[in-house]
Every structure is written in structure tokens, then in C-alpha cells.
PDB file of N, CA and C in Angstrom:
ATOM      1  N   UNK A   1      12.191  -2.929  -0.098  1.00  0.00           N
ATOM      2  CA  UNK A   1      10.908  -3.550  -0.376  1.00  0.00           C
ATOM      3  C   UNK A   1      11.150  -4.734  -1.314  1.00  0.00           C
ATOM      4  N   UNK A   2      11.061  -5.820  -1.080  1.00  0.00           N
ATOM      5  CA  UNK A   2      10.931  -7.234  -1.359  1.00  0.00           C
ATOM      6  C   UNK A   2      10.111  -6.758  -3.270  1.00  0.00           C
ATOM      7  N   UNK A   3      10.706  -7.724  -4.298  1.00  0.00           N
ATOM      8  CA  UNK A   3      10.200  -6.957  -5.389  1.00  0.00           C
ATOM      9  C   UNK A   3       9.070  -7.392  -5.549  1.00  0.00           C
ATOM     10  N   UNK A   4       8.531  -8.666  -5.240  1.00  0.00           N
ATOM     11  CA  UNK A   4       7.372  -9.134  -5.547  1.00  0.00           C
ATOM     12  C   UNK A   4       6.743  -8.377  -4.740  1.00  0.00           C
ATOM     13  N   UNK A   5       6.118  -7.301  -4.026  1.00  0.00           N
ATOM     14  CA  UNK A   5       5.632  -6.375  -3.408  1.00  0.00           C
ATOM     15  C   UNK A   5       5.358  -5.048  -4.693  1.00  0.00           C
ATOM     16  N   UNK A   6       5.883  -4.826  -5.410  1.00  0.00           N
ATOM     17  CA  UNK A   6       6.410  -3.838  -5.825  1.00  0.00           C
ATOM     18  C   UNK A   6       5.197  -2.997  -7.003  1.00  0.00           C
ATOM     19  N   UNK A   7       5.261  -2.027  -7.381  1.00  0.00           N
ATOM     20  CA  UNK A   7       4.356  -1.124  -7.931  1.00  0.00           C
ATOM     21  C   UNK A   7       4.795  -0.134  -8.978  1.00  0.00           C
ATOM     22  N   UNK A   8       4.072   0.921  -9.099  1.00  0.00           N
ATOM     23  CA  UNK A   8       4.622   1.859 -10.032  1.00  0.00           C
ATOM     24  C   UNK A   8       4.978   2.930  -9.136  1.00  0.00           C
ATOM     25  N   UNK A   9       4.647   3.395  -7.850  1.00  0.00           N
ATOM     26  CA  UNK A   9       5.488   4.245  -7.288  1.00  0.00           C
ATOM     27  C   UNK A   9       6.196   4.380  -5.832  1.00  0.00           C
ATOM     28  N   UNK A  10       7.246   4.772  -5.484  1.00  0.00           N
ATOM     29  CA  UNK A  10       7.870   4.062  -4.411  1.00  0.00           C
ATOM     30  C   UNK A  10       8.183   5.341  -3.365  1.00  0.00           C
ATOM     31  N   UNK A  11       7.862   5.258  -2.202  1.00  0.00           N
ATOM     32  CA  UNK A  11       8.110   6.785  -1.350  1.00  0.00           C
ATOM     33  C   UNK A  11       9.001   6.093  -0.051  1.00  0.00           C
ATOM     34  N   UNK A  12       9.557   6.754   0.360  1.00  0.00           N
ATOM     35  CA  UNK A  12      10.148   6.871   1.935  1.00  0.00           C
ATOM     36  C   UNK A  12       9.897   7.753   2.880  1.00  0.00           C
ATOM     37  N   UNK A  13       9.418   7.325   3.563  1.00  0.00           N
ATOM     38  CA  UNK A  13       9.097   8.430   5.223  1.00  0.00           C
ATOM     39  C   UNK A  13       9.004   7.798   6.177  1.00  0.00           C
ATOM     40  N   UNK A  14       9.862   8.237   7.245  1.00  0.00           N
ATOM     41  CA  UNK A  14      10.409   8.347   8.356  1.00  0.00           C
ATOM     42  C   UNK A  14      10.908   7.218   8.518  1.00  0.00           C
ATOM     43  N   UNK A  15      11.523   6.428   7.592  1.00  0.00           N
ATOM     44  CA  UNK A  15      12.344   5.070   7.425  1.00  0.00           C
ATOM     45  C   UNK A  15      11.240   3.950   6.894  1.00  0.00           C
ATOM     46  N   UNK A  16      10.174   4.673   7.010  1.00  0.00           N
ATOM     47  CA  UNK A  16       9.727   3.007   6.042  1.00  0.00           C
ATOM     48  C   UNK A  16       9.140   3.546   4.757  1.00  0.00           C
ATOM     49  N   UNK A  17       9.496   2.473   3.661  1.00  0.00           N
ATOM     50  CA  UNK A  17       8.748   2.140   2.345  1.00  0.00           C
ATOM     51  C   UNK A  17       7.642   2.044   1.954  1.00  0.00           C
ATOM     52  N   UNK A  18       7.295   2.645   1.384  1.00  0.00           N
ATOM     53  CA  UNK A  18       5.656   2.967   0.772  1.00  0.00           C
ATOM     54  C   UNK A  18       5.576   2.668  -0.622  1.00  0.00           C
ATOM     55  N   UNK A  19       4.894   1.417  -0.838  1.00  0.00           N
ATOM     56  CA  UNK A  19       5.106   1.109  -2.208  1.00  0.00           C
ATOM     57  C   UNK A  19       3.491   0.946  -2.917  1.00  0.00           C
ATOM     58  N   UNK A  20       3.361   1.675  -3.945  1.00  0.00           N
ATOM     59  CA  UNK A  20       2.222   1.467  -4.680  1.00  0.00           C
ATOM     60  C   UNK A  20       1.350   2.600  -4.216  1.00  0.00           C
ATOM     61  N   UNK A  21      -0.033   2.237  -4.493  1.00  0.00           N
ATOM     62  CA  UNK A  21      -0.779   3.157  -4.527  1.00  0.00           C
ATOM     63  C   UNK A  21      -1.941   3.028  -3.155  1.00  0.00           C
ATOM     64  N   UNK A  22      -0.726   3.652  -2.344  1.00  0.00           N
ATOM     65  CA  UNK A  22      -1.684   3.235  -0.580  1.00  0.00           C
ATOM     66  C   UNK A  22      -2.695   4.387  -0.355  1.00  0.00           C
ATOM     67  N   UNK A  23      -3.396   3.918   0.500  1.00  0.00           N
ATOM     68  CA  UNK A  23      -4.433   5.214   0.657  1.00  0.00           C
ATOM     69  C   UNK A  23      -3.778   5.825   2.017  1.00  0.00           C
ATOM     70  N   UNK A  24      -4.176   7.246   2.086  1.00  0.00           N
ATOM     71  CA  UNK A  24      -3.234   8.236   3.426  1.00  0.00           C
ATOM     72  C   UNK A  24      -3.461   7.346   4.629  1.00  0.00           C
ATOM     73  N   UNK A  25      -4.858   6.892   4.911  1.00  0.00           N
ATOM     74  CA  UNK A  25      -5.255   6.985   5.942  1.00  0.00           C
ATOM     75  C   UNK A  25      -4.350   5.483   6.229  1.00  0.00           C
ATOM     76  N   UNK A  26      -4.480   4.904   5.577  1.00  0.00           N
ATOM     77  CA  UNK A  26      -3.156   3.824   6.248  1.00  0.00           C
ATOM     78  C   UNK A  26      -1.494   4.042   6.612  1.00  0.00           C
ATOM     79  N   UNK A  27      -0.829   5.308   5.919  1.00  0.00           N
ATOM     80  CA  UNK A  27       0.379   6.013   6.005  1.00  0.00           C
ATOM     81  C   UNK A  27      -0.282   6.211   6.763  1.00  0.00           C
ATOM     82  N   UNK A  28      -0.990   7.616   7.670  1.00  0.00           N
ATOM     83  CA  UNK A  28      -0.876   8.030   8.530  1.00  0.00           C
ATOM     84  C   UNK A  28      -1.047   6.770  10.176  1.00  0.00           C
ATOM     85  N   UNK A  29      -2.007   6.234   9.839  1.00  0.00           N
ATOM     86  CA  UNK A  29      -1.759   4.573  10.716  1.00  0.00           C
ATOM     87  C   UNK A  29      -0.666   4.237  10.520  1.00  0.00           C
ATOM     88  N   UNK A  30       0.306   3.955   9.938  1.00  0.00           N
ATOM     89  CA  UNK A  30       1.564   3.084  10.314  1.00  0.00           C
ATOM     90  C   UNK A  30       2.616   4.275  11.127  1.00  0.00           C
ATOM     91  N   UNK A  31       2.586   5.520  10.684  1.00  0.00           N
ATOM     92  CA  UNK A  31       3.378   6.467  10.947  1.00  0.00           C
ATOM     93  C   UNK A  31       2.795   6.525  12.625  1.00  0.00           C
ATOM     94  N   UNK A  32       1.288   6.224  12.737  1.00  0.00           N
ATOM     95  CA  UNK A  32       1.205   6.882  14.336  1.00  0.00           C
ATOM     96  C   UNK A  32       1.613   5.167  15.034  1.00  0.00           C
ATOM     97  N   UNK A  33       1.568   4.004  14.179  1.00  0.00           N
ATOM     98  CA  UNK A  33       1.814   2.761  15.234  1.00  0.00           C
ATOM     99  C   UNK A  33       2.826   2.588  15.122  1.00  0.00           C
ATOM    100  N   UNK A  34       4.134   2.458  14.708  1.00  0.00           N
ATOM    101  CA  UNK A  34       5.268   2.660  13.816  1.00  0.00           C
ATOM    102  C   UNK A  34       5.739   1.096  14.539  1.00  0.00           C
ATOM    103  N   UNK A  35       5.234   0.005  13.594  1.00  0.00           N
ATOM    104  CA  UNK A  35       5.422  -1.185  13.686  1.00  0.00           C
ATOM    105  C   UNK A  35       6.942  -1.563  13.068  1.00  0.00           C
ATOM    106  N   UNK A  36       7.675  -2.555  13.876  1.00  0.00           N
ATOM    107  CA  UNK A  36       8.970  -2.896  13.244  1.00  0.00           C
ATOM    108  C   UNK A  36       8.147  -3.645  12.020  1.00  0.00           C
ATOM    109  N   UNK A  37       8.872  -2.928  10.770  1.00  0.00           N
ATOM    110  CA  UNK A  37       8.371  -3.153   9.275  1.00  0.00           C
ATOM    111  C   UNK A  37       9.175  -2.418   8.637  1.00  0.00           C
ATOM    112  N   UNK A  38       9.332  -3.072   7.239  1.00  0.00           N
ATOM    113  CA  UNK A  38      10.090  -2.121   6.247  1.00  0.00           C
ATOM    114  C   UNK A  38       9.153  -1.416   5.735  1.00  0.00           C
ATOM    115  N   UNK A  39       8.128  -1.753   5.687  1.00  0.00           N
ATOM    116  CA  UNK A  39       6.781  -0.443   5.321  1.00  0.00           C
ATOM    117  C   UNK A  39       5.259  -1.091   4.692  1.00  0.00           C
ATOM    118  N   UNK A  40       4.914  -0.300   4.083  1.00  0.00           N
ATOM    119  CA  UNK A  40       3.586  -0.849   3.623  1.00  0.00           C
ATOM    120  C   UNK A  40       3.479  -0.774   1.776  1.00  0.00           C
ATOM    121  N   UNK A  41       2.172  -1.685   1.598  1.00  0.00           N
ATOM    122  CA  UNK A  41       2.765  -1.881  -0.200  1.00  0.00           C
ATOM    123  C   UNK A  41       1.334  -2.289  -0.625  1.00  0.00           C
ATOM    124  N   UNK A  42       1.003  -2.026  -2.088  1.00  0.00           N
ATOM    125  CA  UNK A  42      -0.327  -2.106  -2.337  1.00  0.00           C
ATOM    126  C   UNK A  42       0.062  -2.851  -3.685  1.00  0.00           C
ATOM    127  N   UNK A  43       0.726  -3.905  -3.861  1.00  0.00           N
ATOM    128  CA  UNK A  43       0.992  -4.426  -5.263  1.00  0.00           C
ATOM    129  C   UNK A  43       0.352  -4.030  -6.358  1.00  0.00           C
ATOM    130  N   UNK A  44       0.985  -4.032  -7.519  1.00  0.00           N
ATOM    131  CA  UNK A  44       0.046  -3.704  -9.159  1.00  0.00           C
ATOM    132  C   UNK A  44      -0.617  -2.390  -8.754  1.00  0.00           C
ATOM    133  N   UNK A  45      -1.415  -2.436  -9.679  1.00  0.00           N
ATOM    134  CA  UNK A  45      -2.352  -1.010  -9.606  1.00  0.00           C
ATOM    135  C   UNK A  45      -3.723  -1.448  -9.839  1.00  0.00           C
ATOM    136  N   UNK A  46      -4.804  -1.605  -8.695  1.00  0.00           N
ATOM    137  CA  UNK A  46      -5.988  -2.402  -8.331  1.00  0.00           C
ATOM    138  C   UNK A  46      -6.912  -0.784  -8.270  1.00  0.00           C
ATOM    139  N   UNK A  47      -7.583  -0.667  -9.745  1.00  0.00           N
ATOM    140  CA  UNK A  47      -8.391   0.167  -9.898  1.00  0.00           C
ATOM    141  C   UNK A  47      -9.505   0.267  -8.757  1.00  0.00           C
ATOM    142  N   UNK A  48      -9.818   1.414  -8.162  1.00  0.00           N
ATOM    143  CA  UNK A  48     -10.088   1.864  -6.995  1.00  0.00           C
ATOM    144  C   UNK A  48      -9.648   2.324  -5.936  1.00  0.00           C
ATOM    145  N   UNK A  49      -8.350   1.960  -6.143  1.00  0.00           N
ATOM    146  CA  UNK A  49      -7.178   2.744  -5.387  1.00  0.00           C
ATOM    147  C   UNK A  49      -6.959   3.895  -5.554  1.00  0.00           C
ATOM    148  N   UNK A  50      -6.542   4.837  -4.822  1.00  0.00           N
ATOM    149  CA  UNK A  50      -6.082   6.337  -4.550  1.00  0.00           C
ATOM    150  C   UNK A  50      -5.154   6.374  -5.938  1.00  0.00           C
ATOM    151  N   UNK A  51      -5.551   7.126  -7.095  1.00  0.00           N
ATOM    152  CA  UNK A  51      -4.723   7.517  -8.369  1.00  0.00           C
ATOM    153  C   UNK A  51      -4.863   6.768  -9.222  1.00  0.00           C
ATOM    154  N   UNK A  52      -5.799   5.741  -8.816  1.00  0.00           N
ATOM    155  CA  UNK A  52      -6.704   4.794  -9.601  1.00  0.00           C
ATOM    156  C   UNK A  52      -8.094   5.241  -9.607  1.00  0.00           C
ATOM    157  N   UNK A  53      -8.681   5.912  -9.462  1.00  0.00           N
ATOM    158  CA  UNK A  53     -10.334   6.378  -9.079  1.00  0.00           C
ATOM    159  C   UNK A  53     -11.017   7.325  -9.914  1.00  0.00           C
ATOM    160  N   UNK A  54     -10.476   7.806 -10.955  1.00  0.00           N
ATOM    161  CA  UNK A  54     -10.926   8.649 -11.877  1.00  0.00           C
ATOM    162  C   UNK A  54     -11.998   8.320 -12.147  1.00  0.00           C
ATOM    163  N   UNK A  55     -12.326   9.190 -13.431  1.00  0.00           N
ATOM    164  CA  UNK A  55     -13.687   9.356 -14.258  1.00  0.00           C
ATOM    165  C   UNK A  55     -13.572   8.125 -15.124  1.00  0.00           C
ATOM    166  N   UNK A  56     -12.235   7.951 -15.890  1.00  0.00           N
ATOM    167  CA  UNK A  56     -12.166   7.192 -16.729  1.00  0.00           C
ATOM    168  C   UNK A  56     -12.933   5.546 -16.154  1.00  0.00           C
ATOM    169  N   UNK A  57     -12.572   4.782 -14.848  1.00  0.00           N
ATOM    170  CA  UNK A  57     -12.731   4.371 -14.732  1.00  0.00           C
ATOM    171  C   UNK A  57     -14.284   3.436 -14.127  1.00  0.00           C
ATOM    172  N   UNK A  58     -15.254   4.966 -14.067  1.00  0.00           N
ATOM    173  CA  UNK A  58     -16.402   4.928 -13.669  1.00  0.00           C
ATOM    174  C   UNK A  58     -16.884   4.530 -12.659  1.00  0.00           C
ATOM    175  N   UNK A  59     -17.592   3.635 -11.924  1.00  0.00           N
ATOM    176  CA  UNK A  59     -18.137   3.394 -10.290  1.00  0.00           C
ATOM    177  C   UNK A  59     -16.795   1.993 -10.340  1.00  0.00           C
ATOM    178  N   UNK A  60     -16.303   1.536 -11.262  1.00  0.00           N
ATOM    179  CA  UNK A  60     -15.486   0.156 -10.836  1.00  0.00           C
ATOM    180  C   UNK A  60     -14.428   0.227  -9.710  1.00  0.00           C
ATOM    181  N   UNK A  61     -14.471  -0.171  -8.934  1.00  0.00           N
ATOM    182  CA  UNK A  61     -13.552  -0.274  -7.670  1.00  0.00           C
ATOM    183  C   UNK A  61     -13.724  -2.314  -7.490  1.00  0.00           C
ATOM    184  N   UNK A  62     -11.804  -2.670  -7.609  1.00  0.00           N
ATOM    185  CA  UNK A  62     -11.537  -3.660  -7.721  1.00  0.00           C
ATOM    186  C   UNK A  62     -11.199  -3.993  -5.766  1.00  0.00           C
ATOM    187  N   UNK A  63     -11.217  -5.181  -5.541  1.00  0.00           N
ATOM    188  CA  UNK A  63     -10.719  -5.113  -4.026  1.00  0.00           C
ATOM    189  C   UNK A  63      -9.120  -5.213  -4.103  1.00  0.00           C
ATOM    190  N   UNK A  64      -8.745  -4.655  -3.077  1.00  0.00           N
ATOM    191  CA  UNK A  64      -7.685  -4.771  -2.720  1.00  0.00           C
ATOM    192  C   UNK A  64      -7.123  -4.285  -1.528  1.00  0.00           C
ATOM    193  N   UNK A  65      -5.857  -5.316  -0.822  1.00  0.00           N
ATOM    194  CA  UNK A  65      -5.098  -5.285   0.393  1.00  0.00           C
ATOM    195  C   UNK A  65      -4.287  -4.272   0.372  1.00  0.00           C
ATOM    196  N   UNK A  66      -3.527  -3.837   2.010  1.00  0.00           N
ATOM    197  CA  UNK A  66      -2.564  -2.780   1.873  1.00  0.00           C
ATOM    198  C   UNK A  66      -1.462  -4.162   2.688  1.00  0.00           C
ATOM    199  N   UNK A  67      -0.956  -4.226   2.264  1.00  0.00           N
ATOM    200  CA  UNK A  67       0.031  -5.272   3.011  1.00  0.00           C
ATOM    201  C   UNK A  67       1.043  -4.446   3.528  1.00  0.00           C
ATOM    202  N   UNK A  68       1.764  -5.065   4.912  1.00  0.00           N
ATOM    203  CA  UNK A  68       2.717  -4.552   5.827  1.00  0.00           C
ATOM    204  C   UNK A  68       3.617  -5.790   5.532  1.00  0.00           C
ATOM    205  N   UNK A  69       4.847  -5.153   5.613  1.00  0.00           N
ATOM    206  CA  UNK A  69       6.099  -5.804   4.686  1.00  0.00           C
ATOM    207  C   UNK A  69       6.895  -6.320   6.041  1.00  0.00           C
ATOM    208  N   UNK A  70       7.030  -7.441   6.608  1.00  0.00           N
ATOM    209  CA  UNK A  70       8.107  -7.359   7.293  1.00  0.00           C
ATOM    210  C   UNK A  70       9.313  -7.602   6.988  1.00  0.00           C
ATOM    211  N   UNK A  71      10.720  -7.300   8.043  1.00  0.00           N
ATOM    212  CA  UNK A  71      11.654  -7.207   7.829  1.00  0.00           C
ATOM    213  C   UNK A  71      12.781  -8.253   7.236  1.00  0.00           C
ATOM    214  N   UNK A  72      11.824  -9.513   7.716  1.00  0.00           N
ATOM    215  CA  UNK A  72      12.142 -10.697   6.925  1.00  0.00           C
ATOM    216  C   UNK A  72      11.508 -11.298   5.636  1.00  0.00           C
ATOM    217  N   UNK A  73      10.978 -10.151   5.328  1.00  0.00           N
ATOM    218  CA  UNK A  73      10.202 -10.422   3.596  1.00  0.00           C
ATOM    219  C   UNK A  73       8.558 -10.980   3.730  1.00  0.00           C
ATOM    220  N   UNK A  74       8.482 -10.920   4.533  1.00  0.00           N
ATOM    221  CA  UNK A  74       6.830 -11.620   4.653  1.00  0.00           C
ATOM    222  C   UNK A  74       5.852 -10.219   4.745  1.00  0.00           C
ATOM    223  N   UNK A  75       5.091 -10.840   4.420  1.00  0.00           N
ATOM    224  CA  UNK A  75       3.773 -10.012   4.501  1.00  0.00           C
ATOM    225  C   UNK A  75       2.666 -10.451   5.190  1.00  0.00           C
ATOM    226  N   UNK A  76       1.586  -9.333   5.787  1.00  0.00           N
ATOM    227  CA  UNK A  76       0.189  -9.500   6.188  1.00  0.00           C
ATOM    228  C   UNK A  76      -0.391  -8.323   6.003  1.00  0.00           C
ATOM    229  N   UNK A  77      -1.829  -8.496   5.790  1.00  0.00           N
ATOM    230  CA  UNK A  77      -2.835  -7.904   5.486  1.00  0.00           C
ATOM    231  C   UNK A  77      -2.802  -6.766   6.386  1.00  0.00           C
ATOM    232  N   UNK A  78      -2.509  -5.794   6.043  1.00  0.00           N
ATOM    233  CA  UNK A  78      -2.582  -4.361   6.824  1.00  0.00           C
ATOM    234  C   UNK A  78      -3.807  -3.799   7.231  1.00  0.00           C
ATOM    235  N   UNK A  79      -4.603  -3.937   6.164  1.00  0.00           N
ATOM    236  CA  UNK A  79      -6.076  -3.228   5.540  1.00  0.00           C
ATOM    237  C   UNK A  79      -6.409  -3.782   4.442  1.00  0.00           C
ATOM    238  N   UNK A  80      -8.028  -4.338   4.600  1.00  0.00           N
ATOM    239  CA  UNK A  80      -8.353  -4.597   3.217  1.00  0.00           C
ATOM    240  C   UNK A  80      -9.329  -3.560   2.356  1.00  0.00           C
ATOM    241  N   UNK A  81      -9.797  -3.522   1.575  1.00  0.00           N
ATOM    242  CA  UNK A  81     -10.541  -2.495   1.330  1.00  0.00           C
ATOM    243  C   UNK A  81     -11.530  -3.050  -0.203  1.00  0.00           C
ATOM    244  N   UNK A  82     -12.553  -3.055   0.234  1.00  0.00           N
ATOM    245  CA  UNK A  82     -13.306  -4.022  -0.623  1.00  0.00           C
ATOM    246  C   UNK A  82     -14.871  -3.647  -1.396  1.00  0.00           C
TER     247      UNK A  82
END
């Protein structure tokens, strides 16, 4: 995973990279389309995100992309979520 992509937590399954704080339902989408990609990545930590959503943080939900990483370092918008 390209570092400027990069987050506070990093997973592997079934060969691709999962970086940051993705929501399932997009893992389970890439796992059933299984796009040539090094994986998917949710940069920083964009309160409203899955492990971002607590109490502490109250109704605030920030927007944010799930970007799909390709193999040559580029990215596009996977999912936005807003």
C-alpha cells in the first residue's frame, strides 16, 4: 500500500490490503468483485467511519472516500460515503 494511502490500521485478505478504517460492506464488495488492485484504503481517520462512530463523537459524521489502490499506485474512488 502506497504510503500516502496509509492509516492507523493495516489488514490482509485474500491478497489484498486493507488500509484504514473501511466499512465491511465495501471488503465484502471487493472480495466478491476481486478487481486487479492492491486493495482498498480509507486515509487518516475521518470521524464517522467504522471505529470512528462512538458516543464520544456525537451525530458528527465527516465525509469520506474508500479508495481502490491500483497496482501502479493510483487511486479511485471506490465508495463515497457522505
Amino acid at each position: 500500500m502506497p504510503i500516502q494511502f496509509g492509516s492507523c490500521h493495516t489488514a490482509v485478505i485474500d491478497g489484498y490490503a486493507i488500509e484504514g478504517h473501511v466499512p465491511a460492506r465495501e471488503i465484502k464488495r471487493l472480495l466478491a468483485e476481486k478487481p486487479n488492485a492492491v486493495g482498498i484504503a480509507v486515509p487518516a481517520m475521518p470521524i464517522g467511519s467504522p471505529g470512528m462512530d462512538g458516543p464520544e463523537y456525537g451525530s458528527r459524521k465527516d465525509p469520506y472516500d474508500v479508495l481502490l489502490i491500483s497496482k501502479n499506485g493510483q487511486s479511485q474512488i471506490y465508495q463515497s460515503y457522505r
